[in-house]
C-alpha atoms as a PDB file:
ATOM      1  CA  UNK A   1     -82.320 -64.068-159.485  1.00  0.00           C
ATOM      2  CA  UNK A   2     -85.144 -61.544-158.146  1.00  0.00           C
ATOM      3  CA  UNK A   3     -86.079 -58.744-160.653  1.00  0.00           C
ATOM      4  CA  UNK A   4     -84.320 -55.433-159.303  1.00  0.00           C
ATOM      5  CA  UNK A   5     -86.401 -53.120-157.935  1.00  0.00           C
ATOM      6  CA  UNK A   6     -86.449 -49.995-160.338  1.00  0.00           C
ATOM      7  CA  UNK A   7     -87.084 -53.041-163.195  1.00  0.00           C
ATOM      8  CA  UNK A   8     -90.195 -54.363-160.917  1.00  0.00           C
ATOM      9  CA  UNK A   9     -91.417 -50.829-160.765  1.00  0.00           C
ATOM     10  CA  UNK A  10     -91.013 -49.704-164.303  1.00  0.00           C
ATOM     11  CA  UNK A  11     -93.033 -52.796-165.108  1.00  0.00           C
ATOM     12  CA  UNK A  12     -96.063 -52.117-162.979  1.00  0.00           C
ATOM     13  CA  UNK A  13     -95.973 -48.489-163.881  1.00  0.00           C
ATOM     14  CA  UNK A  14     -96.576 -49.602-167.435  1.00  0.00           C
ATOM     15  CA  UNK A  15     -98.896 -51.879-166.246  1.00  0.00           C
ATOM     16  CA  UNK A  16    -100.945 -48.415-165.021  1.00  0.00           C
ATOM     17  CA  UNK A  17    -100.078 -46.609-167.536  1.00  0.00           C
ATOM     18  CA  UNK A  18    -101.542 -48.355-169.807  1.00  0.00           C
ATOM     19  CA  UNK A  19     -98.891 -47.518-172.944  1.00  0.00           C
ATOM     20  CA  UNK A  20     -95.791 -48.890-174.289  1.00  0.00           C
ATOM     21  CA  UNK A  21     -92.780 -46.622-173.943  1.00  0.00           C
ATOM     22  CA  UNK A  22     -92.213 -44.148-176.367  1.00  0.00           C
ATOM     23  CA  UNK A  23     -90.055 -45.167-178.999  1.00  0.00           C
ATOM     24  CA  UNK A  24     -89.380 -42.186-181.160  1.00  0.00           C
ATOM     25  CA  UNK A  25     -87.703 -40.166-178.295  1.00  0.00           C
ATOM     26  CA  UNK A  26     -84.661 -42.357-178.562  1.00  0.00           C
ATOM     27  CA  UNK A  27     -86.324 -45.419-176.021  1.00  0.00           C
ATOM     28  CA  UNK A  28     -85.482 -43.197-172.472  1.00  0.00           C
ATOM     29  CA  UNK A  29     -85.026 -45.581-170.170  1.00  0.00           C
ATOM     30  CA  UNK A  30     -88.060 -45.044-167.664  1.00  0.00           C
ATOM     31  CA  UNK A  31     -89.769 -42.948-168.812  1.00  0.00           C
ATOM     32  CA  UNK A  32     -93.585 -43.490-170.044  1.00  0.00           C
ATOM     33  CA  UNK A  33     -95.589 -41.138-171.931  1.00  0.00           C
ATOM     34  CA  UNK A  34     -99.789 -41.264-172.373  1.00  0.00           C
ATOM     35  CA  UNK A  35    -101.688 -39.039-174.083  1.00  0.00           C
ATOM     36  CA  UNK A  36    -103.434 -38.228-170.615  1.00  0.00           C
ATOM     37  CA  UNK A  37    -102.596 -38.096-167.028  1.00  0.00           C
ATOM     38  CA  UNK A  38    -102.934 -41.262-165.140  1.00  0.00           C
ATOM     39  CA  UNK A  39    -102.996 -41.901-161.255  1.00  0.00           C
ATOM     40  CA  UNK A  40    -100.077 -44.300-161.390  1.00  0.00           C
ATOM     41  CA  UNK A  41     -99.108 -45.228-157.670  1.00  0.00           C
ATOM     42  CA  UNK A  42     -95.616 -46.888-158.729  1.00  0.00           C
ATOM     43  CA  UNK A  43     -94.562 -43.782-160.769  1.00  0.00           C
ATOM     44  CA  UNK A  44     -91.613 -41.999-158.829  1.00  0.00           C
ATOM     45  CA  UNK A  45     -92.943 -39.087-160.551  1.00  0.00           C
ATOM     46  CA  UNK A  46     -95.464 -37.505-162.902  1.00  0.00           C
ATOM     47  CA  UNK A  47     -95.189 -34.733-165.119  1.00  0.00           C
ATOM     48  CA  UNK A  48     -98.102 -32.824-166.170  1.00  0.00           C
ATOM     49  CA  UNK A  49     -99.070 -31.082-169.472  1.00  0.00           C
ATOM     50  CA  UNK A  50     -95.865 -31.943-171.055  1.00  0.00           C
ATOM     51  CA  UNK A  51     -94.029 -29.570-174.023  1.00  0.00           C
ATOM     52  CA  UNK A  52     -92.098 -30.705-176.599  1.00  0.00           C
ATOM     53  CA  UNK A  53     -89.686 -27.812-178.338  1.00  0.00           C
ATOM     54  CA  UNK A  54     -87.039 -28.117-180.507  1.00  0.00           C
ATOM     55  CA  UNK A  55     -83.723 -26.066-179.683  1.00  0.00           C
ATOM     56  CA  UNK A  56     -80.845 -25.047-181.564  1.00  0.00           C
ATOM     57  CA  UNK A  57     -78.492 -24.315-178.890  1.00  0.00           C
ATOM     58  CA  UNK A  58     -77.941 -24.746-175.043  1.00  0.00           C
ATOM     59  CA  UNK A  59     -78.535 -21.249-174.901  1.00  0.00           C
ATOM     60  CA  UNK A  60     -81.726 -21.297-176.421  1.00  0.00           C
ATOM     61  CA  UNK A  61     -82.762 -24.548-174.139  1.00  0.00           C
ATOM     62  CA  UNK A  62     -81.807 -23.113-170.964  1.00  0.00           C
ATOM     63  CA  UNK A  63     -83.944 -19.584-172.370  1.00  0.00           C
ATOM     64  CA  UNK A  64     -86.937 -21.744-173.030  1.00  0.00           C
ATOM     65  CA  UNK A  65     -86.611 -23.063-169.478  1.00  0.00           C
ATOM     66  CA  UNK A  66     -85.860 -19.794-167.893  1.00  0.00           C
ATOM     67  CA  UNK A  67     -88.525 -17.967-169.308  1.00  0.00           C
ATOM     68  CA  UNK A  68     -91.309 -20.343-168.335  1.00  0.00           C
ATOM     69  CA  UNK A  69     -90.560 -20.911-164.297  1.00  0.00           C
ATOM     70  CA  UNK A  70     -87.091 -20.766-161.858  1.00  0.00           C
ATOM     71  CA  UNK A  71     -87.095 -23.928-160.874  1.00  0.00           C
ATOM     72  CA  UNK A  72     -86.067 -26.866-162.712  1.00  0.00           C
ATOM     73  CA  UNK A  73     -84.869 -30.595-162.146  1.00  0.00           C
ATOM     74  CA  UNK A  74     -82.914 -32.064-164.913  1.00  0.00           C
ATOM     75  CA  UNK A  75     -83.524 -36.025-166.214  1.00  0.00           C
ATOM     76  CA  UNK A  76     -80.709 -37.082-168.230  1.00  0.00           C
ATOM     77  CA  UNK A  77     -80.776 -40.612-168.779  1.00  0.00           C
ATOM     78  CA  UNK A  78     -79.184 -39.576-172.527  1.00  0.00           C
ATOM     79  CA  UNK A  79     -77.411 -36.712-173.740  1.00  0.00           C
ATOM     80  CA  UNK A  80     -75.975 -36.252-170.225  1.00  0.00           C
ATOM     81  CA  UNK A  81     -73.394 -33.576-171.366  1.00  0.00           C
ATOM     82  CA  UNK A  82     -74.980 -31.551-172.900  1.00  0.00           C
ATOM     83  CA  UNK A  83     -78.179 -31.865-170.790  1.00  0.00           C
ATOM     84  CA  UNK A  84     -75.748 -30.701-168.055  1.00  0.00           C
ATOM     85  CA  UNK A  85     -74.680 -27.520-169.628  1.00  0.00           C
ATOM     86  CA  UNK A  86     -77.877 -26.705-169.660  1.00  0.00           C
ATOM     87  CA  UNK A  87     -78.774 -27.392-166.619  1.00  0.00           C
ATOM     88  CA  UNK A  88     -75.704 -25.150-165.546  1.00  0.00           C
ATOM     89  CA  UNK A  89     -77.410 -21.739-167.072  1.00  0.00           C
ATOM     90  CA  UNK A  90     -80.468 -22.071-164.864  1.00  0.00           C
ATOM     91  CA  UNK A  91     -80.726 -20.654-161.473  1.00  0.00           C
ATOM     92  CA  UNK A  92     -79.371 -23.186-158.754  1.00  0.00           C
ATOM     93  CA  UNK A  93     -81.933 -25.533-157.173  1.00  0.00           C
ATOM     94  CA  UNK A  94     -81.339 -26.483-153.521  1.00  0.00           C
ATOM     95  CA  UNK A  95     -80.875 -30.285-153.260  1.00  0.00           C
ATOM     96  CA  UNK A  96     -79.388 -30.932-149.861  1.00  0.00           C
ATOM     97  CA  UNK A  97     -80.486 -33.417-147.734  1.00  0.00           C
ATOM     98  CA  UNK A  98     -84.147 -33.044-145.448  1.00  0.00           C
ATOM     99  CA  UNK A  99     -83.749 -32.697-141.306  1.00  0.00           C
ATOM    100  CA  UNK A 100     -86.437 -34.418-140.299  1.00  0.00           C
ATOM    101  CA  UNK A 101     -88.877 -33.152-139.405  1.00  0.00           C
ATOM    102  CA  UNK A 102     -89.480 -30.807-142.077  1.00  0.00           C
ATOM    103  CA  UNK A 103     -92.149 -29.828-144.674  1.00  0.00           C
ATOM    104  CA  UNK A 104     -91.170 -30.513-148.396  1.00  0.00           C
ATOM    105  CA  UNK A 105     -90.809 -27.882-150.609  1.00  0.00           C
ATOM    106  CA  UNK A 106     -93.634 -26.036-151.921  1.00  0.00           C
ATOM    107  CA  UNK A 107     -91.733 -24.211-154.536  1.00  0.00           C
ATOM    108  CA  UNK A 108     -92.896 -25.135-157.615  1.00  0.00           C
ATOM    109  CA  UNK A 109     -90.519 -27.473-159.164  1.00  0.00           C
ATOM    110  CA  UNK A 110     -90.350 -28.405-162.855  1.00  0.00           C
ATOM    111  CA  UNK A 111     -88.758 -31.248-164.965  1.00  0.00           C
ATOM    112  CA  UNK A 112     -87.269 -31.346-168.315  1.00  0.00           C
ATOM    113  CA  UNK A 113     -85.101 -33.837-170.157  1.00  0.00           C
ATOM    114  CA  UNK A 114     -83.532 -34.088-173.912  1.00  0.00           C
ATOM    115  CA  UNK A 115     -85.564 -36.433-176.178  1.00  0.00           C
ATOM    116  CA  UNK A 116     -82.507 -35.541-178.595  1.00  0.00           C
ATOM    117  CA  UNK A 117     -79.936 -33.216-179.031  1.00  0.00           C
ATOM    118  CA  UNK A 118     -82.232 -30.904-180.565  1.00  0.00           C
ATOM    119  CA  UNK A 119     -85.405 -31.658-179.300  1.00  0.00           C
ATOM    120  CA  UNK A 120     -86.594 -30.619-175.441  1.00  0.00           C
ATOM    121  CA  UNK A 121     -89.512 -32.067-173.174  1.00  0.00           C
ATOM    122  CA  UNK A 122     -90.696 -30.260-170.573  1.00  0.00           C
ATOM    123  CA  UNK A 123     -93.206 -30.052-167.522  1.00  0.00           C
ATOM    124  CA  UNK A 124     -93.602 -26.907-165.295  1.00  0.00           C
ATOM    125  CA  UNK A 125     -95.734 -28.973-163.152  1.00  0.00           C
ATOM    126  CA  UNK A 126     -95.237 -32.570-161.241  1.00  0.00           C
ATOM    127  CA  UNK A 127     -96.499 -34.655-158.989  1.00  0.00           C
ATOM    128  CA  UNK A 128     -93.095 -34.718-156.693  1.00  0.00           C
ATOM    129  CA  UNK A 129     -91.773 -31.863-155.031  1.00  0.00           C
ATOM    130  CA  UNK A 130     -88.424 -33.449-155.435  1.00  0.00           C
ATOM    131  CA  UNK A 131     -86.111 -33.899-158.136  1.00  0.00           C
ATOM    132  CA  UNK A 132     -87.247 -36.645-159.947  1.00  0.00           C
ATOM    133  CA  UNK A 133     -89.097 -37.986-156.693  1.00  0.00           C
ATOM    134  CA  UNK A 134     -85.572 -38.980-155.437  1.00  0.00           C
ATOM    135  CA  UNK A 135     -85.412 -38.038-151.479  1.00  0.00           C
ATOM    136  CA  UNK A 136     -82.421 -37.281-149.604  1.00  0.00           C
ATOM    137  CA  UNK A 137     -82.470 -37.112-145.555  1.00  0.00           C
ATOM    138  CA  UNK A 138     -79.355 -36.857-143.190  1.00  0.00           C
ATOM    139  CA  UNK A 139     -79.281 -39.923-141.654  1.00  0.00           C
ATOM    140  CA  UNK A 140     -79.165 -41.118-137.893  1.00  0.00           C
ATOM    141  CA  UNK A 141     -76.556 -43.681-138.220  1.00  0.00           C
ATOM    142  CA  UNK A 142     -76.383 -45.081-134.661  1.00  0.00           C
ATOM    143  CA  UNK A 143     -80.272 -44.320-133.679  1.00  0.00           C
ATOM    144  CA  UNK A 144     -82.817 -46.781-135.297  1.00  0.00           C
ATOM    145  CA  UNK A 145     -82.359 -50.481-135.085  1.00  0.00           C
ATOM    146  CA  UNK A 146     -82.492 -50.561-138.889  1.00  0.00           C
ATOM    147  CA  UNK A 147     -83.085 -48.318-142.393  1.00  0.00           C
ATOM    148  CA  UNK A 148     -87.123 -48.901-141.891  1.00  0.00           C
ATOM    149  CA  UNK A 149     -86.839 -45.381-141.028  1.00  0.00           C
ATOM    150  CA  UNK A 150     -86.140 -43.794-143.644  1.00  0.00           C
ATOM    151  CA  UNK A 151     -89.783 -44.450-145.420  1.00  0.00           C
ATOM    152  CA  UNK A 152     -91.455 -43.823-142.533  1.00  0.00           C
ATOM    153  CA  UNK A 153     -90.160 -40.228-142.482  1.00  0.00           C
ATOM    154  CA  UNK A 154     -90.443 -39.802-145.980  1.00  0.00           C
ATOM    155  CA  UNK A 155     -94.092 -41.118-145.763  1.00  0.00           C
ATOM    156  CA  UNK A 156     -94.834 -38.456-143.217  1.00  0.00           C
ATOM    157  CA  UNK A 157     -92.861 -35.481-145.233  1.00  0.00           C
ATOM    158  CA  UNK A 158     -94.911 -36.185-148.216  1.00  0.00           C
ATOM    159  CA  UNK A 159     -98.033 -36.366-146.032  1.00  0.00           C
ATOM    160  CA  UNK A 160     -96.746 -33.147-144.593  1.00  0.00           C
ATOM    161  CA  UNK A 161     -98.257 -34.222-141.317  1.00  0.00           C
ATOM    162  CA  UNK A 162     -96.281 -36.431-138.210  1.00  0.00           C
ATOM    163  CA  UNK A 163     -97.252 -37.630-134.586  1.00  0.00           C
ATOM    164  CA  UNK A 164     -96.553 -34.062-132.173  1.00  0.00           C
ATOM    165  CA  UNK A 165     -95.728 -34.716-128.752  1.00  0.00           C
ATOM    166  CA  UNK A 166     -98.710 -36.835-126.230  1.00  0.00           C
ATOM    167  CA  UNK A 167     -99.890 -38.015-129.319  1.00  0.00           C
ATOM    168  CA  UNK A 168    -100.627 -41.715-129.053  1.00  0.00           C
ATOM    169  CA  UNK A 169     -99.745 -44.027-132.092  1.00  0.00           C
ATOM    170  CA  UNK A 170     -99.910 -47.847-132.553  1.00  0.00           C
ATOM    171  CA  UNK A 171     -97.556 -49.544-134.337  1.00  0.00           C
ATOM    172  CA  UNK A 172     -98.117 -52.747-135.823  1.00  0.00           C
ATOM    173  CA  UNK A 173     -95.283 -55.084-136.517  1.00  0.00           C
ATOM    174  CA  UNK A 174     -92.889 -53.048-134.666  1.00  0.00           C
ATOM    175  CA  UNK A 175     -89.922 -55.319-134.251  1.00  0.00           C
ATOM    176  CA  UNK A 176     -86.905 -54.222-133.846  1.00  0.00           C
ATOM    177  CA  UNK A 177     -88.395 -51.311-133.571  1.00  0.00           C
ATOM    178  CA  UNK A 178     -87.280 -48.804-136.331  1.00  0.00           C
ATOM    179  CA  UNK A 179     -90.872 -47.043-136.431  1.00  0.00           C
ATOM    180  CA  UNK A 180     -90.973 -46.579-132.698  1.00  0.00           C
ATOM    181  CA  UNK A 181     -87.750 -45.155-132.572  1.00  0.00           C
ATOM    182  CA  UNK A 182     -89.075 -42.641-134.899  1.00  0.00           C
ATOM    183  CA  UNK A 183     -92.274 -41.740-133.382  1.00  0.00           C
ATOM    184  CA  UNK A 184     -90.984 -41.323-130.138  1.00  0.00           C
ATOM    185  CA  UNK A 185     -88.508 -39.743-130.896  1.00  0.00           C
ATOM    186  CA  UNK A 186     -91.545 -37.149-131.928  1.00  0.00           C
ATOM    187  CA  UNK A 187     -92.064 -37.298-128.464  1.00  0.00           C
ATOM    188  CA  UNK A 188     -95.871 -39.800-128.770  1.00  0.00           C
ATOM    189  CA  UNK A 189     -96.898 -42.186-126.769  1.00  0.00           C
ATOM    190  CA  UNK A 190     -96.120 -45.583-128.866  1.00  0.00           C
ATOM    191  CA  UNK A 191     -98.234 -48.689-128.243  1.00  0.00           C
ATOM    192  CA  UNK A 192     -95.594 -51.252-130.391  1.00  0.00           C
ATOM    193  CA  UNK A 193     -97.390 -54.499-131.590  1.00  0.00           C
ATOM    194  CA  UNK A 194     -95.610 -57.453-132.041  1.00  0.00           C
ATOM    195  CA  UNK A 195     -94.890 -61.021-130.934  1.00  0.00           C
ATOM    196  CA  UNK A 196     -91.016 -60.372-131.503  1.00  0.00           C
ATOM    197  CA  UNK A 197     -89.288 -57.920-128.619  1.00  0.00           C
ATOM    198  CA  UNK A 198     -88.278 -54.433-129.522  1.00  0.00           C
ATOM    199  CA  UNK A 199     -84.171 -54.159-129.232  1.00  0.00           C
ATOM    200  CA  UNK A 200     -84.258 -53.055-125.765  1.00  0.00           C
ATOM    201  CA  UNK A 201     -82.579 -49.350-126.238  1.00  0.00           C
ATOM    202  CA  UNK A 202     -86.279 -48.894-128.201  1.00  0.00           C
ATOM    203  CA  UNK A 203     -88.089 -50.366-125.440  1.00  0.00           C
ATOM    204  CA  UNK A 204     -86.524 -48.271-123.000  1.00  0.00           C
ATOM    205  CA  UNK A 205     -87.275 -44.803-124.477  1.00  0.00           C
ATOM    206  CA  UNK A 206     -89.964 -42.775-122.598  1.00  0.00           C
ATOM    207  CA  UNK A 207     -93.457 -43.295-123.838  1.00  0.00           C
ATOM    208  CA  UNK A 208     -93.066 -46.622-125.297  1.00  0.00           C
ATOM    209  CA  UNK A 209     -95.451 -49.791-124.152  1.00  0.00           C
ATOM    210  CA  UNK A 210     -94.545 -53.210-126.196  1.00  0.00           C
ATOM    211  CA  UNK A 211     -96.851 -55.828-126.401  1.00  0.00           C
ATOM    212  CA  UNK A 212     -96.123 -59.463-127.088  1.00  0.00           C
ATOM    213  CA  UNK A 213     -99.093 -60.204-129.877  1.00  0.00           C
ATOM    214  CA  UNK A 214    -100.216 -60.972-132.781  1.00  0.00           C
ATOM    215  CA  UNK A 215    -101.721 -57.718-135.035  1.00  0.00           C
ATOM    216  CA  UNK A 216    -104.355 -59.518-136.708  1.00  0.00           C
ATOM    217  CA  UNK A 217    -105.586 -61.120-133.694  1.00  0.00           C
ATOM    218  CA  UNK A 218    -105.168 -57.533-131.741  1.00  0.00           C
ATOM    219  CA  UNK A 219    -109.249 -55.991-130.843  1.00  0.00           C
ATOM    220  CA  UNK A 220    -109.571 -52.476-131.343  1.00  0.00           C
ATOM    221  CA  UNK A 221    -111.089 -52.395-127.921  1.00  0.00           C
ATOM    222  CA  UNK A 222    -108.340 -53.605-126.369  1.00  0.00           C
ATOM    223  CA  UNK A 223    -106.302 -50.346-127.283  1.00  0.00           C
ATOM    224  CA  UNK A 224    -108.335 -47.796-127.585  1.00  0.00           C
ATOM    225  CA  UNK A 225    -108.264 -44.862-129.606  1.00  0.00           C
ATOM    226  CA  UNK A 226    -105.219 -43.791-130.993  1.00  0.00           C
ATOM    227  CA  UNK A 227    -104.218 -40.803-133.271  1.00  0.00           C
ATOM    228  CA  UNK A 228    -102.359 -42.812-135.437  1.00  0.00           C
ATOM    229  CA  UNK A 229    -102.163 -46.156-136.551  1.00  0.00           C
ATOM    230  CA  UNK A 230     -98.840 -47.191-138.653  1.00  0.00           C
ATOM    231  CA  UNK A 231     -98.067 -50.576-139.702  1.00  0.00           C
ATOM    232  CA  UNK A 232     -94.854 -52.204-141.518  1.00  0.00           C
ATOM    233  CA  UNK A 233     -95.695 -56.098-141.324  1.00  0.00           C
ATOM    234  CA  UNK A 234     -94.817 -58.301-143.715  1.00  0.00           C
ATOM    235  CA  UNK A 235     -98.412 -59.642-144.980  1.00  0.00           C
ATOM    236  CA  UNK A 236    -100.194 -60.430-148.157  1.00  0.00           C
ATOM    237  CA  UNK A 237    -102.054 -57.053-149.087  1.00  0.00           C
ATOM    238  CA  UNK A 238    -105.727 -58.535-148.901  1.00  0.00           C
ATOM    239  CA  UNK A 239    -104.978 -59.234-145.369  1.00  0.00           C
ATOM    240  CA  UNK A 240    -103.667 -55.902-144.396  1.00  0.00           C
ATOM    241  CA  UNK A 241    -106.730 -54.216-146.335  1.00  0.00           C
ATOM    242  CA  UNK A 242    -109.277 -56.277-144.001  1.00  0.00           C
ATOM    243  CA  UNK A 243    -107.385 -55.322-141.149  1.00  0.00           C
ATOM    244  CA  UNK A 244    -107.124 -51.576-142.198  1.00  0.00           C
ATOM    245  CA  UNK A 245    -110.959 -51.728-142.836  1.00  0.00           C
ATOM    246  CA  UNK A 246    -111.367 -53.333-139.324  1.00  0.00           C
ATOM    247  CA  UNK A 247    -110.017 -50.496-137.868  1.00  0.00           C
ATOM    248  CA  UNK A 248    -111.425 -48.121-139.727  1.00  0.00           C
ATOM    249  CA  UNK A 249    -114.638 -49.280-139.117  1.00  0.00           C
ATOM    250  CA  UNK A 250    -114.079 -49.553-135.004  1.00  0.00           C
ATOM    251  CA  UNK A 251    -113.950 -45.292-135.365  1.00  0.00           C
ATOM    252  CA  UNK A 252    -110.658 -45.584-133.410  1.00  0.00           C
ATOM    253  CA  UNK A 253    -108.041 -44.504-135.772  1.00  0.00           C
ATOM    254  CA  UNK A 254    -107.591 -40.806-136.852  1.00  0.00           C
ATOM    255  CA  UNK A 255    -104.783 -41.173-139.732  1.00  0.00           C
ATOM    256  CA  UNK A 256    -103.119 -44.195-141.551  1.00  0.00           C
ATOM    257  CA  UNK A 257    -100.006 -45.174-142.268  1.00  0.00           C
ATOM    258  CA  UNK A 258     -99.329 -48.613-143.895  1.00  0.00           C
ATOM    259  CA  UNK A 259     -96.625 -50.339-145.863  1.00  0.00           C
ATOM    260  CA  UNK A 260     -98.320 -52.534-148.783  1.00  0.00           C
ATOM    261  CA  UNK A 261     -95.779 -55.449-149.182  1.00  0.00           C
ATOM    262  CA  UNK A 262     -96.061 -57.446-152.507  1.00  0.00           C
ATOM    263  CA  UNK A 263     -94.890 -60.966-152.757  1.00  0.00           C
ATOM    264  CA  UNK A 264     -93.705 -62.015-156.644  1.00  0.00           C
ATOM    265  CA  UNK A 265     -96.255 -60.553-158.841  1.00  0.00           C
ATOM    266  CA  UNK A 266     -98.152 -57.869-158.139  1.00  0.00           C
ATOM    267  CA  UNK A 267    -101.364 -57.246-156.369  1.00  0.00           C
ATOM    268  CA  UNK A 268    -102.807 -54.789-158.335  1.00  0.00           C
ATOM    269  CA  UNK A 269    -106.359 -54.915-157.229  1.00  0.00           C
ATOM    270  CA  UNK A 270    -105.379 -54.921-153.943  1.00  0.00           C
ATOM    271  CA  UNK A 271    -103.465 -51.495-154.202  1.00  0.00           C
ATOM    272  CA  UNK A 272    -106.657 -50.341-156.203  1.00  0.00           C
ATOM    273  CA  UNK A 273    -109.072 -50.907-153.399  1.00  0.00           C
ATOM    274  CA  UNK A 274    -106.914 -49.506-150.891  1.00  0.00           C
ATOM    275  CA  UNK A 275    -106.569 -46.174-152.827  1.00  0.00           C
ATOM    276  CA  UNK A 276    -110.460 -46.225-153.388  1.00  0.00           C
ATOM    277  CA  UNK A 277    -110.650 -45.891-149.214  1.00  0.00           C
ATOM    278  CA  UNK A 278    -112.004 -41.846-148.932  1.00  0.00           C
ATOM    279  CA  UNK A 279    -109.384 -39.577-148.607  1.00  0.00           C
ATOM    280  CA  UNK A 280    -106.625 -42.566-149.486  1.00  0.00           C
ATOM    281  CA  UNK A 281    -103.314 -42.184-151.382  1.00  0.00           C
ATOM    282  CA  UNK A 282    -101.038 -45.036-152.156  1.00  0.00           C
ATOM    283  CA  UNK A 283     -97.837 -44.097-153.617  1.00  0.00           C
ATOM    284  CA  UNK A 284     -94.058 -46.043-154.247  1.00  0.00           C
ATOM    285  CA  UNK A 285     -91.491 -44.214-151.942  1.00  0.00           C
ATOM    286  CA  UNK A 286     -87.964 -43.051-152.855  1.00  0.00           C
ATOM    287  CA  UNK A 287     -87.102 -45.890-149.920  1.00  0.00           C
ATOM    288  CA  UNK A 288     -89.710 -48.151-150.744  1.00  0.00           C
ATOM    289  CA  UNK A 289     -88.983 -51.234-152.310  1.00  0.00           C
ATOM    290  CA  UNK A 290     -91.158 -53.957-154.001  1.00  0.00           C
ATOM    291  CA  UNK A 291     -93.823 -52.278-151.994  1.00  0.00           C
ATOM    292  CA  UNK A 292     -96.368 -49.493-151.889  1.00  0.00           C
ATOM    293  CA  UNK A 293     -97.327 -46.539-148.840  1.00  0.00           C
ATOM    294  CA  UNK A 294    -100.890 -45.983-147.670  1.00  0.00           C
ATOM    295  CA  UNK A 295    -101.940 -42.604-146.362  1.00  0.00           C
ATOM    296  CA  UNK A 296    -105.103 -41.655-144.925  1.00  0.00           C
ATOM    297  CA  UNK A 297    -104.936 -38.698-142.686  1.00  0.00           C
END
């Protein structure tokens, strides 16, 4: 039976980390704690110069809370109860789901669980600007060919950057076509690469040009220059690397967009050299699953 993806993603967070989980604060589940930060691509989210009080009431936790920010996002995975009256005396944190297009929050947005009844961690500042990294979107239910989708527009929200309209994008692996549906429904011009049709409802929407090969074999030349290249194929990551560093080195390409699949264990050099690429961030999606996101804008 295949390893559940929040269990696959735990382990290679560790595996970055560097650290066993802490046992003394009652073995949370998830949750990993170094005595310095770490660049960990598979954490959903990372909390930064951590506090650790004790409190003798839910008054005086939600006080300790109040008087450092507003905003907070509660992690309960124990003392749920009582970490949710506390959670009730702070000031209400929007949570409902992203239109997208949309920026995500810039408010600064804090984290804080219960290590024990008595005893409070705390981080005013994190790597998410979502509640425990979790993202919500209203959903197009009848639109896109499949739920592909969803990390594509969460890829672009936390890039804070998508395709505006005449903007021409290639998409690599495009079958059935749940990428294209999204970026032209931005209104770009969509060059979708793949030997396998797009569902013909994709096809048909203005600005889109299918062609019937092979991305690997596909010459930069042959397309052009582009403002965005975004690829979803299903490939080992050392091949999608040398054909990410093809492109990059044709001068074609302005920004990057790339889903790193893994295949059983892994690939954790591979992930490393793409986030060495200048200006590069690789980081695990809410929607991804055994599987990584490449940025370069």
């Amino acid at each position: 039976m295949p390893e559940p993806r929040d269990t696959i993603a735990e382990r290679d967070a560790s595996r970055e980390v560097g650290r066993e989980r802490r046992r003394d604060a009652g073995d949370l589940p998830d949750l990993l704690i170094g005595e310095t930060a770490v660049a960990s691509a598979w954490a959903a989210n990372i909390w930064h110069d951590c506090i650790e009080l004790p409190v003798t009431s839910i008054g005086a936790a939600a006080k300790a809370l109040r008087d450092v920010q507003r905003n907070w996002a509660m992690y309960a995975p124990l003392h749920h109860r009582r970490a949710a009256l506390i959670q009730e005396r702070l000031p209400h944190v929007s949570a409902k789901p992203i239109v997208f297009p949309a920026a995500a929050p810039t408010a600064p947005l804090g984290s804080w669980t219960l290590l024990a009844p008595d005893r409070l961690l705390m981080a005013a500042q994190c790597s998410s600007p979502f509640p425990n990294g979790e993202v919500a979107f209203v959903e197009d239910k009848s639109g896109p060919p499949n739920r592909a989708y969803l990390k594509l527009w969460e890829a672009l929200v936390r890039l804070g950057r998508w395709p505006q309209p005449g903007e021409r994008c290639l998409d690599l692996g495009a079958s059935p076509g749940g990428w294209t549906w999204v970026l032209a429904n931005l209104g770009a011009k969509v060059v979708a690469i793949d030997k396998a049709p797009l569902e013909p409802r994709i096809a048909a929407m203005p600005g889109v040009e299918w062609r019937g090969e092979s991305a690997f074999a596909l010459e930069p030349e042959s397309v052009g220059p582009v403002d965005w290249l975004f690829s979803d194929i299903i490939c080992y990551p050392t091949r999608l690397l040398r054909l990410v560093e093809r492109w990059r080195a044709s001068g074609l390409v302005k920004n990057f967009v790339c889903t790193i699949k893994f295949q059983g264990e892994t690939e954790h050099d591979a992930a490393a050299a793409f986030a060495a690429l200048p200006g590069a961030r690789v980081l695990h999606l809410h929607h991804n699953k055994h599987e990584l996101t490449f940025l370069l804008a």
